[in-house]
N, C-alpha and C. Protein backbone atom coordinates (compact mmCIF):
# COMPACT_ATOMS: atom_id res chain seq x y z
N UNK A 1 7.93 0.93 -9.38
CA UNK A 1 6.69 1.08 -8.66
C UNK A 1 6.75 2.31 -7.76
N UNK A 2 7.78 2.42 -7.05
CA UNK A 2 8.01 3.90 -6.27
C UNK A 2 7.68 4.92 -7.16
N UNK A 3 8.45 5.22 -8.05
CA UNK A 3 8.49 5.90 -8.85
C UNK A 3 6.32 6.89 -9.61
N UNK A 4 6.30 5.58 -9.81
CA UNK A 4 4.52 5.47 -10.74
C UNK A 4 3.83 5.67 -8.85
N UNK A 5 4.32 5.84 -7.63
CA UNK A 5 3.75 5.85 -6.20
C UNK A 5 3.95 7.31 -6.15
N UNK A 6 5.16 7.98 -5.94
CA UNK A 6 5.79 8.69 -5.48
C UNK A 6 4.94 10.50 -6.83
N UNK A 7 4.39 9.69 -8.12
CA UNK A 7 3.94 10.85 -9.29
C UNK A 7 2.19 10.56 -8.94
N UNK A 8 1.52 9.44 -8.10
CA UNK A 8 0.48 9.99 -8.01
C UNK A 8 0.48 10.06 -6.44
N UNK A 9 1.04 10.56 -5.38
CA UNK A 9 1.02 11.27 -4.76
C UNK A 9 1.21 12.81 -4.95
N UNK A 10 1.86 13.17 -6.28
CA UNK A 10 1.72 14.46 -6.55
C UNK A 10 0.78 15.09 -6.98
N UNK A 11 0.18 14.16 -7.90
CA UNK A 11 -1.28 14.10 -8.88
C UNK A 11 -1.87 14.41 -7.39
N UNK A 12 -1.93 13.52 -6.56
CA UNK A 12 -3.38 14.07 -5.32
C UNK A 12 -2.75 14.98 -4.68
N UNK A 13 -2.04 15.60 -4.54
CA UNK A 13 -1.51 16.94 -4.02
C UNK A 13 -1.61 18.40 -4.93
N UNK A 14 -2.03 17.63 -6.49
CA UNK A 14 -2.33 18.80 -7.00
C UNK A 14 -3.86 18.81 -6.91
N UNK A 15 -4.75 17.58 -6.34
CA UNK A 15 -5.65 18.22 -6.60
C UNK A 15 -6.68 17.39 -7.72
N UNK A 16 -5.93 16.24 -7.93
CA UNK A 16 -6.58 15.26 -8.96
C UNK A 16 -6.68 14.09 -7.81
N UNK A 17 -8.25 13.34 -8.26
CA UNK A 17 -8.63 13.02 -7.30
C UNK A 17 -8.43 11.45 -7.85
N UNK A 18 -8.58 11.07 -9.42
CA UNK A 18 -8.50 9.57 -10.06
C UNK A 18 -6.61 9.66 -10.40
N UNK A 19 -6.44 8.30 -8.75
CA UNK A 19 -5.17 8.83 -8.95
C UNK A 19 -4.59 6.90 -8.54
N UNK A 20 -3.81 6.55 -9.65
CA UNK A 20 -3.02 5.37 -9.30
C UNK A 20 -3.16 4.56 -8.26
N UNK A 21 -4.04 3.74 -7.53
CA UNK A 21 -4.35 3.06 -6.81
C UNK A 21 -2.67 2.40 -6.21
N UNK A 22 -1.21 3.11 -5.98
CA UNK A 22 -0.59 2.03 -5.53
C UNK A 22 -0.06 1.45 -4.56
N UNK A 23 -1.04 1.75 -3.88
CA UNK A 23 -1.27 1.29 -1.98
C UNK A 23 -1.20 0.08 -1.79
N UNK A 24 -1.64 -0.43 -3.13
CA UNK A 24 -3.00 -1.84 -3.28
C UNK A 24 -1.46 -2.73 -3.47
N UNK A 25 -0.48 -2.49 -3.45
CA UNK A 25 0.53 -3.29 -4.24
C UNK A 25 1.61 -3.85 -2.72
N UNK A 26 1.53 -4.91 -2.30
CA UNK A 26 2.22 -5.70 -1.51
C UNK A 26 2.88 -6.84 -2.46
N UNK A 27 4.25 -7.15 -1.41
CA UNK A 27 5.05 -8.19 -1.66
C UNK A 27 4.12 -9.44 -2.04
N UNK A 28 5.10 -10.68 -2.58
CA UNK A 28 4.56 -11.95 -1.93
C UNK A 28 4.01 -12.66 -1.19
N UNK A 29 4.47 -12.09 0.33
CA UNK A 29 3.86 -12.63 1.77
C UNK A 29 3.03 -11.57 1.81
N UNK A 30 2.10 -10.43 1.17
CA UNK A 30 1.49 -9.43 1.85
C UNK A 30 1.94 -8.34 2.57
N UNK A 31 3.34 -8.43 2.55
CA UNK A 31 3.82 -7.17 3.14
C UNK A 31 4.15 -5.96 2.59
N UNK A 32 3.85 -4.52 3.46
CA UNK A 32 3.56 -3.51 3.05
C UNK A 32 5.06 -3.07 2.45
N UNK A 33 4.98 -2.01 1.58
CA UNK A 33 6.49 -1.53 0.75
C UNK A 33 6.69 -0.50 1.46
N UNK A 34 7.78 -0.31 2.32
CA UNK A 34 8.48 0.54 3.08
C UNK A 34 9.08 1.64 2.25
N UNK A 35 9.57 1.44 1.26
CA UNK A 35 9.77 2.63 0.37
C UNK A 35 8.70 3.06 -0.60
N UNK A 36 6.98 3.10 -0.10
CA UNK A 36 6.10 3.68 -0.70
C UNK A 36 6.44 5.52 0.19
N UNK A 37 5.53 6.30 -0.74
CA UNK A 37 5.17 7.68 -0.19
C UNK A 37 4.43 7.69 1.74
N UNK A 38 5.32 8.02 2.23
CA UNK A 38 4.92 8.29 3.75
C UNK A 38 5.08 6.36 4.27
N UNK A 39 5.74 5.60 4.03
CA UNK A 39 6.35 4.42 4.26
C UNK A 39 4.97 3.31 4.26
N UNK A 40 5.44 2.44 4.97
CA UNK A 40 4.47 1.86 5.66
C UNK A 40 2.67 2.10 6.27
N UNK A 41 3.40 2.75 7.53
CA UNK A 41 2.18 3.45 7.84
C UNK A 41 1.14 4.32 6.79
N UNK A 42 1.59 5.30 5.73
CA UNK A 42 0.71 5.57 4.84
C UNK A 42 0.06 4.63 4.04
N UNK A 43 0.67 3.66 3.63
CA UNK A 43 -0.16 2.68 2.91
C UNK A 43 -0.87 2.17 3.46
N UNK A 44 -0.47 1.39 5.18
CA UNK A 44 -1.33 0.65 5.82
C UNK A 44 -2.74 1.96 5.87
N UNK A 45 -2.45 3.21 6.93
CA UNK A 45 -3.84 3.75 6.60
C UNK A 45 -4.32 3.71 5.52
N UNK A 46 -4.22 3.81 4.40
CA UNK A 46 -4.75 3.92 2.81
C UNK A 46 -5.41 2.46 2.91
N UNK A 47 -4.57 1.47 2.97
CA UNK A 47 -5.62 -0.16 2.81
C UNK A 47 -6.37 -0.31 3.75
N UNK A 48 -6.36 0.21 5.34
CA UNK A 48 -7.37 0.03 6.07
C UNK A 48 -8.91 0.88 6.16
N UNK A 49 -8.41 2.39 5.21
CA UNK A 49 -10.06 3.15 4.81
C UNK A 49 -10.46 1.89 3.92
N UNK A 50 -10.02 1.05 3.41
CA UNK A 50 -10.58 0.58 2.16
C UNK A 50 -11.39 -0.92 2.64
N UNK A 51 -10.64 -1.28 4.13
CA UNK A 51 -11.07 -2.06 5.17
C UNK A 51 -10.39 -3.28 5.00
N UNK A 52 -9.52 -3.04 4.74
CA UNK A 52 -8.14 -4.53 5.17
C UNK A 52 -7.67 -4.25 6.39
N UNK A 53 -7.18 -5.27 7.08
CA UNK A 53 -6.79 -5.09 8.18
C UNK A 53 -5.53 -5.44 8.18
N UNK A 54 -4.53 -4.96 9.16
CA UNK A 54 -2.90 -4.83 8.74
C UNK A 54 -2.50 -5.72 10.15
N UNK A 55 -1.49 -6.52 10.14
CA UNK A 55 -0.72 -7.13 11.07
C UNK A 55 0.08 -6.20 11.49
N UNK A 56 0.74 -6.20 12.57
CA UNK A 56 1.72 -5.30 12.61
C UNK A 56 3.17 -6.15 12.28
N UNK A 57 4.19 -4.73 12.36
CA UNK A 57 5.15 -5.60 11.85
C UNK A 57 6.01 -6.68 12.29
N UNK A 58 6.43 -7.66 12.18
CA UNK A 58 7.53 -8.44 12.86
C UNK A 58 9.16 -8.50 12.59
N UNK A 59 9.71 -8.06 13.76
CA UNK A 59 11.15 -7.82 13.89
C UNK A 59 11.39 -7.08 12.60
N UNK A 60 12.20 -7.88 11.52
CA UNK A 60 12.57 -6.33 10.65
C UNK A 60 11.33 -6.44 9.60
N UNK A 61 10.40 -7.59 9.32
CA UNK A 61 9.60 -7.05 8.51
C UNK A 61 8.61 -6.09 8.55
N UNK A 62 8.05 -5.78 7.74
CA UNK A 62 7.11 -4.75 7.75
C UNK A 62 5.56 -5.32 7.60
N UNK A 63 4.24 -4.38 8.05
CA UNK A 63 3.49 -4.63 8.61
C UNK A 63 2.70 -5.01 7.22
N UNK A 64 1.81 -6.19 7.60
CA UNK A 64 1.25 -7.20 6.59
C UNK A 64 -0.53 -7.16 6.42
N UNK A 65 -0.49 -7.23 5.38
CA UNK A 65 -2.01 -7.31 5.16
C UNK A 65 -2.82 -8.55 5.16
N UNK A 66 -3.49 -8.40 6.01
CA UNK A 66 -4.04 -10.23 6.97
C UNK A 66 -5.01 -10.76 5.48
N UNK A 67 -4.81 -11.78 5.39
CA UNK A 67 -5.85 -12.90 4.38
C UNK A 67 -5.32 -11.93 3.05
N UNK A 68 -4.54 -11.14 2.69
CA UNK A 68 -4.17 -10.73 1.48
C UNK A 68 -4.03 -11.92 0.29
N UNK A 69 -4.16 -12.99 0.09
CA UNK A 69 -4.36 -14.05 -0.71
C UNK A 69 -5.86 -13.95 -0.95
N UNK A 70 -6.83 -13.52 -0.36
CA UNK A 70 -8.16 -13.38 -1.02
C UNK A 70 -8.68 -12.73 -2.00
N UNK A 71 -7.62 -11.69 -2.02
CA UNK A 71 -8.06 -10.40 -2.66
C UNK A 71 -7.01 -10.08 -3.69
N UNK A 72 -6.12 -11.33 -4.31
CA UNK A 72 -4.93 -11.21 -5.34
C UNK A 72 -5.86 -11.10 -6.86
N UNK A 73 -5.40 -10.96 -7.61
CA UNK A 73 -5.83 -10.80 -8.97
C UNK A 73 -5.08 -11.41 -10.11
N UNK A 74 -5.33 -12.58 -10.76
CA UNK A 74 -4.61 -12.93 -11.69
C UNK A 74 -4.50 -12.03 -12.90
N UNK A 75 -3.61 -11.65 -13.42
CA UNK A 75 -3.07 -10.80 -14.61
C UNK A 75 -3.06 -11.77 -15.88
């Protein structure tokens, strides 16, 4: 997932604008992936233009996306 994160952050740095949505991708409990592009904080801004609202983080976890069970998607 870093990886498919880390090639469309390049894609929007070159300049392409339909680019891998993978902001959208939290743990189990809703928590944000610390080893996304620009950590945490970049994703949380990225899900909050989109208007989720982020917990902050607790002790070592990282900061969580509130009611994120509403908005899951069965595959």
């Amino acid at each position: 997932m870093r990886i498919a994160a880390e090639a469309a952050e390049e894609d929007a740095q070159d300049g392409i604008a339909d680019i891998t949505p993978y902001w959208r991708v939290v743990n189990k409990e809703g928590c944000l992936k610390p080893k996304f592009p620009g950590g945490p904080q970049a994703q949380a801004a990225r899900l909050e233009k989109e208007g989720h609202t982020i917990t902050p983080e607790e002790g070592k976890k990282p900061p969580k996306v509130e009611d994120f069970g509403k908005y899951l998607v069965n595959l």
